[in-house]
N, C-alpha and C. Protein backbone atom coordinates (compact mmCIF):
# COMPACT_ATOMS: atom_id res chain seq x y z
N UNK A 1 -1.76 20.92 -13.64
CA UNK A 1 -2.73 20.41 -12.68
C UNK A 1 -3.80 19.58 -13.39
N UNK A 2 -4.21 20.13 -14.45
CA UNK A 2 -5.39 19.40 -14.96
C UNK A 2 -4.90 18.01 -15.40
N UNK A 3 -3.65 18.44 -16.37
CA UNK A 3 -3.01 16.78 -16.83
C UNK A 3 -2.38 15.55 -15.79
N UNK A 4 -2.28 16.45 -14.50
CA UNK A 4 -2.48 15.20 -13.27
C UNK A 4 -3.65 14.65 -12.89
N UNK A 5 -4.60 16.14 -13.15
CA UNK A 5 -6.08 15.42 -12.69
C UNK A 5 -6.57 14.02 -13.44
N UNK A 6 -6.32 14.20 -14.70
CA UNK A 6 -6.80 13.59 -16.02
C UNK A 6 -5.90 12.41 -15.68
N UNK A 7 -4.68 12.36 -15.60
CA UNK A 7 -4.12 11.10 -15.35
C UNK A 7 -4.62 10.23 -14.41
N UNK A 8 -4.90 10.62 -13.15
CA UNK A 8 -5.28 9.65 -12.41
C UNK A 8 -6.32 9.15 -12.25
N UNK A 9 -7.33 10.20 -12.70
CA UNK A 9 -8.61 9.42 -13.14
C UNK A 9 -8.47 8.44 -14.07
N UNK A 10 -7.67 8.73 -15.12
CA UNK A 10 -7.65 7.33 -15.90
C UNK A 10 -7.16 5.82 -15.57
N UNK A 11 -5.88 6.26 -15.08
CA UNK A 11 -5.18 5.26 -14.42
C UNK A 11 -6.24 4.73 -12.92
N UNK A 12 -6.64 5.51 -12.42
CA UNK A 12 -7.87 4.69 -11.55
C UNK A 12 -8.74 3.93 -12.07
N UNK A 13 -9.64 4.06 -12.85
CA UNK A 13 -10.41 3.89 -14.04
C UNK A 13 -9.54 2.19 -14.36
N UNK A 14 -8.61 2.35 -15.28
CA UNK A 14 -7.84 1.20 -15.53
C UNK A 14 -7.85 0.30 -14.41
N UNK A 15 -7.40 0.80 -12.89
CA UNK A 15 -6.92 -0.15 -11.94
C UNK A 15 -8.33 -0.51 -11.50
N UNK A 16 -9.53 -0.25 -11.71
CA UNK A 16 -10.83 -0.87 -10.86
C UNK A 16 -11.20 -2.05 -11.72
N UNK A 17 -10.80 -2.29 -12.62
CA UNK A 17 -10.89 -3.20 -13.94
C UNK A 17 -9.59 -4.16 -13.98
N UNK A 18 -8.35 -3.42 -13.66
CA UNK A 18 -7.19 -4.51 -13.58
C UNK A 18 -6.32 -4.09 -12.07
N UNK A 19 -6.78 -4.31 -10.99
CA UNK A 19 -6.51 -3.44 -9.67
C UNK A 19 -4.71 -4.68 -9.95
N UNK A 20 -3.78 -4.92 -10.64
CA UNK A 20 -3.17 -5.83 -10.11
C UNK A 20 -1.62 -5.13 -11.77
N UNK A 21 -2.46 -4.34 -12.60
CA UNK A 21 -1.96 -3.70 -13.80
C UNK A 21 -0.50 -3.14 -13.20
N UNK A 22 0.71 -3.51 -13.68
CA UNK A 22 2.06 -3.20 -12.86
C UNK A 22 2.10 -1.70 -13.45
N UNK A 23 1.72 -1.66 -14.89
CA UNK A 23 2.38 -0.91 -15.12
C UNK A 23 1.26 0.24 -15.12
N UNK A 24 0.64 0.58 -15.04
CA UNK A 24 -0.76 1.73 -14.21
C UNK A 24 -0.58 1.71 -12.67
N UNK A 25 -0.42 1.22 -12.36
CA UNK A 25 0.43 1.05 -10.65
C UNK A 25 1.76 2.00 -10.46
N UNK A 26 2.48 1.91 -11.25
CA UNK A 26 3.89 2.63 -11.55
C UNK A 26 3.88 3.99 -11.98
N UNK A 27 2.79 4.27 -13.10
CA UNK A 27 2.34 5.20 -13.81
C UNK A 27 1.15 6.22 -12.66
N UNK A 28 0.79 5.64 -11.47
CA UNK A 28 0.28 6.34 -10.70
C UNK A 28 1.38 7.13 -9.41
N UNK A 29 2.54 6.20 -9.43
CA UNK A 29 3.39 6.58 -8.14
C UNK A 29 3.68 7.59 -9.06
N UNK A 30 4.43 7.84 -10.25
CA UNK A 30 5.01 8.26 -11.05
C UNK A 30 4.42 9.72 -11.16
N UNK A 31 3.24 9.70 -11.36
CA UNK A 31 2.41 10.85 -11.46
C UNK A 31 2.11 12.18 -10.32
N UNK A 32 1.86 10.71 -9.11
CA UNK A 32 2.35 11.36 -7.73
C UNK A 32 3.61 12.27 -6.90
N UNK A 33 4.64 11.34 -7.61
CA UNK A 33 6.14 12.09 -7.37
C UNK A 33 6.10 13.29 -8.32
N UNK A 34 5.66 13.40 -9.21
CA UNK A 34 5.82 14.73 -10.20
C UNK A 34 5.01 15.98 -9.56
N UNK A 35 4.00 15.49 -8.54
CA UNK A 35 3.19 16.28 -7.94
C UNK A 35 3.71 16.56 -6.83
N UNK A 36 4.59 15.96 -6.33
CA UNK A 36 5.45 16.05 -4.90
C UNK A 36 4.69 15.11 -3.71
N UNK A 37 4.13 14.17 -4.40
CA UNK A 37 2.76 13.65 -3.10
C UNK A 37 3.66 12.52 -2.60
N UNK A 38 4.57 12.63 -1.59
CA UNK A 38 5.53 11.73 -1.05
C UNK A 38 4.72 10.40 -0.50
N UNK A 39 3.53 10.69 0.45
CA UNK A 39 2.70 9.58 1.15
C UNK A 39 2.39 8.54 -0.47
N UNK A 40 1.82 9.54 -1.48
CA UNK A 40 1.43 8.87 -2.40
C UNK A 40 2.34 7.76 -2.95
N UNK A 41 3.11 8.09 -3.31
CA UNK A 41 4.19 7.91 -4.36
C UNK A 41 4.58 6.31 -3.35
N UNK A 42 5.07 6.59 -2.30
CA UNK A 42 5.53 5.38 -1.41
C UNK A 42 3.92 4.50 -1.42
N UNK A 43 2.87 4.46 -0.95
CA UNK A 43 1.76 3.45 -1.07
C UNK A 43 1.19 2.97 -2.63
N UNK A 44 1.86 4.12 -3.90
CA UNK A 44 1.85 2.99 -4.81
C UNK A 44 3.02 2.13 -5.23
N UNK A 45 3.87 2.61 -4.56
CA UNK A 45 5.07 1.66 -4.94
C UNK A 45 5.02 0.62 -4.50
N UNK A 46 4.46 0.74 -3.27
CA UNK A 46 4.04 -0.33 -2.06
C UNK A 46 3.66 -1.41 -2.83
N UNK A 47 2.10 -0.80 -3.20
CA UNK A 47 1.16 -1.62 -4.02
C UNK A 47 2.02 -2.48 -5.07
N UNK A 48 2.89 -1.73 -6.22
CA UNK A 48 3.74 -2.91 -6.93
C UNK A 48 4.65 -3.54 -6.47
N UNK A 49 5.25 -3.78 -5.56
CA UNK A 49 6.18 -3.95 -4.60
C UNK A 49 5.60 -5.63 -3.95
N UNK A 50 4.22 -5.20 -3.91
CA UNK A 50 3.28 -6.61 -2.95
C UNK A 50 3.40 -7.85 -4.10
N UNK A 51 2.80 -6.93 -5.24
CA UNK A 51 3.05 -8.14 -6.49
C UNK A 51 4.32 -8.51 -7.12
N UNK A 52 5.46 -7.66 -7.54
CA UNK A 52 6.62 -7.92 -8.15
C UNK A 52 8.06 -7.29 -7.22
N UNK A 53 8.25 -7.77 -6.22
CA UNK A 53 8.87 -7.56 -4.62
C UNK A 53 10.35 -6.66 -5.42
N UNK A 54 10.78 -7.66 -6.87
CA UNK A 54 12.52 -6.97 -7.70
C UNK A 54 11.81 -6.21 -8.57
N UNK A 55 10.69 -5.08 -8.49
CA UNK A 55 10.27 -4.14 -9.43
C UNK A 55 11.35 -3.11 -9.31
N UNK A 56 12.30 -2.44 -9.88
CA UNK A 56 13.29 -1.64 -9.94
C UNK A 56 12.94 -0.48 -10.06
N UNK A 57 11.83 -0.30 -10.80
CA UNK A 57 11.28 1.09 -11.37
C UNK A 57 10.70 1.46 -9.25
N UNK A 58 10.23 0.46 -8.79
CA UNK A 58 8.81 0.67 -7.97
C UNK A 58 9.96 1.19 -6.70
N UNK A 59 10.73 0.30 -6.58
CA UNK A 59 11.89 0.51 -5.90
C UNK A 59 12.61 1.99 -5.36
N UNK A 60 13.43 1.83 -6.94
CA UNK A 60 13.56 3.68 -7.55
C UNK A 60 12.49 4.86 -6.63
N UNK A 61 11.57 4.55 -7.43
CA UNK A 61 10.65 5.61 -6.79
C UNK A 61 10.15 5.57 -5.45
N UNK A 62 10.04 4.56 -5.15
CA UNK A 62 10.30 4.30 -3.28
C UNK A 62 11.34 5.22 -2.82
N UNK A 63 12.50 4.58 -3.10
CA UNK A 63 13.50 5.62 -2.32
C UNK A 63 14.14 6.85 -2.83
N UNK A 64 13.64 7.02 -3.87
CA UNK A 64 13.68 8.74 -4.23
C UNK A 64 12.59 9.71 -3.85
N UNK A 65 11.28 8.85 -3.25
CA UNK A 65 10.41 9.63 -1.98
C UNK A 65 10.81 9.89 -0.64
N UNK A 66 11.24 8.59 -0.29
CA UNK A 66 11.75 8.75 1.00
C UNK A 66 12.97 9.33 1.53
N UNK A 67 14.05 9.96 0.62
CA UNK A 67 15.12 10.92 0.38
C UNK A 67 14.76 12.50 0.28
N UNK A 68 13.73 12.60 -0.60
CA UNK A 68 13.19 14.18 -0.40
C UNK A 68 12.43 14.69 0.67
């Protein structure tokens, strides 16, 4: 719990400074799915998805939320 807490504060932290960072974008869905946060996980994929539409990783984790 704490090392999710700690993650996303950072990775937030990062994105208010680079709100557009693919790969802190990825590293937040990522963090989310490990937590089980399905809403999450799909609105950051979203988010990389707006900027790099053939993100594979963002993709991936899109529809391995929307399957569980």
């Amino acid at each position: 719990q704490e090392d999710y807490t700690n993650g996303v504060k950072t990775y937030l932290t990062i994105l208010e400074h680079h709100p557009d960072d693919i790969q802190s974008l990825l590293r937040m869905a990522q963090l989310h799915a490990e937590a089980g946060n399905v809403t999450e996980v799909l609105s950051w994929s979203e988010r990389v998805l707006a900027i790099e539409p053939e993100n594979s990783e963002a993709m991936e984790m899109k529809q391995a939320a929307t399957v569980s």
